[in-house]
Protein backbone atom coordinates (compact mmCIF):
# COMPACT_ATOMS: atom_id res chain seq x y z
CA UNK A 1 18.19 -110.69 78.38
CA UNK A 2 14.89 -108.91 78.86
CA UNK A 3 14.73 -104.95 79.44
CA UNK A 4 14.16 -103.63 82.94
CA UNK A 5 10.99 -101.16 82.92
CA UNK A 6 9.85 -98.74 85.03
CA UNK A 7 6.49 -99.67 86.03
CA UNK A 8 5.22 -96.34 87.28
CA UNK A 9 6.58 -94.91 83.66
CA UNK A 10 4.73 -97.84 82.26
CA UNK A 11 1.50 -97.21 83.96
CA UNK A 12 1.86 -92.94 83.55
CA UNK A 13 2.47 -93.79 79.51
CA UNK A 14 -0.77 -96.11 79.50
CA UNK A 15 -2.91 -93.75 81.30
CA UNK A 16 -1.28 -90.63 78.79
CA UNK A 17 -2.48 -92.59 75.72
CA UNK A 18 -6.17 -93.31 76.98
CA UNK A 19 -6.29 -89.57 77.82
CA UNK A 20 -5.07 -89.08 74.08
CA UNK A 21 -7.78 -91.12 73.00
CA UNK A 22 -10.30 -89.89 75.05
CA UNK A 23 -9.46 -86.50 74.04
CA UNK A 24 -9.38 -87.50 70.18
CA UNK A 25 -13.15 -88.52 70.84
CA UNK A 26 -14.22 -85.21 72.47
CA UNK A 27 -12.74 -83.54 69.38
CA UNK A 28 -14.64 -85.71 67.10
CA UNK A 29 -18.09 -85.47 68.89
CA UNK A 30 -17.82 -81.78 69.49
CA UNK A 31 -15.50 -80.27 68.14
CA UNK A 32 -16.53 -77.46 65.14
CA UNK A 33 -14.27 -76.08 62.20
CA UNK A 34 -13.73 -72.34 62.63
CA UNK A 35 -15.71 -71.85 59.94
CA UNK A 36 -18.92 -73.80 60.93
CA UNK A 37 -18.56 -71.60 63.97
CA UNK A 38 -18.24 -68.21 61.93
CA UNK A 39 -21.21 -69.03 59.52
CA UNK A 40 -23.52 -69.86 62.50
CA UNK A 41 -22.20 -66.78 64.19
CA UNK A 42 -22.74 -64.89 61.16
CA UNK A 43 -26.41 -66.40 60.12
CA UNK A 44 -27.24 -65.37 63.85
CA UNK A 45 -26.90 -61.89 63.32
CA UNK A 46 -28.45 -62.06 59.95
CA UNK A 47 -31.73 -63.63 62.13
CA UNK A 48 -31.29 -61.04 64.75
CA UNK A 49 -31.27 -58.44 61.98
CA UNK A 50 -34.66 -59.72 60.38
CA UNK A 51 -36.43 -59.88 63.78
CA UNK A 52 -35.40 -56.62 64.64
CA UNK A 53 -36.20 -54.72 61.59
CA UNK A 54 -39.58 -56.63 61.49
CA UNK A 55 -40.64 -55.18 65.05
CA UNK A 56 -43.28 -52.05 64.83
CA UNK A 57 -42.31 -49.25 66.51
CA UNK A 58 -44.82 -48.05 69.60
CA UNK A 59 -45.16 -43.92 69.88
């Protein structure tokens, strides 16, 4: 005997694992460990730092 399917259920689960697959590759391509995003947040301020205490002061 074959196994009656849904076909709407068939077609939601196909178009569920494409968005799964899709979103995998958006996590790959830009996606950023906490940590790459605290040391450029960090090295940021340490440039903003060294621009601002290298700025003459005007009387």
């Amino acid at each position: 005997m074959v196994e009656i399917i849904n076909l709407r259920q068939a077609r939601k689960a196909i178009k569920r694992k494409q968005g799964e697959a899709i979103a995998a590759a958006n996590r790959a391509k830009f996606g950023r460990t906490k940590a790459e995003r605290l040391g450029q947040a960090s090295e940021q301020a340490r440039a903003l730092r060294l621009i601002d205490g290298a700025k003459r002061e005007q009387d």
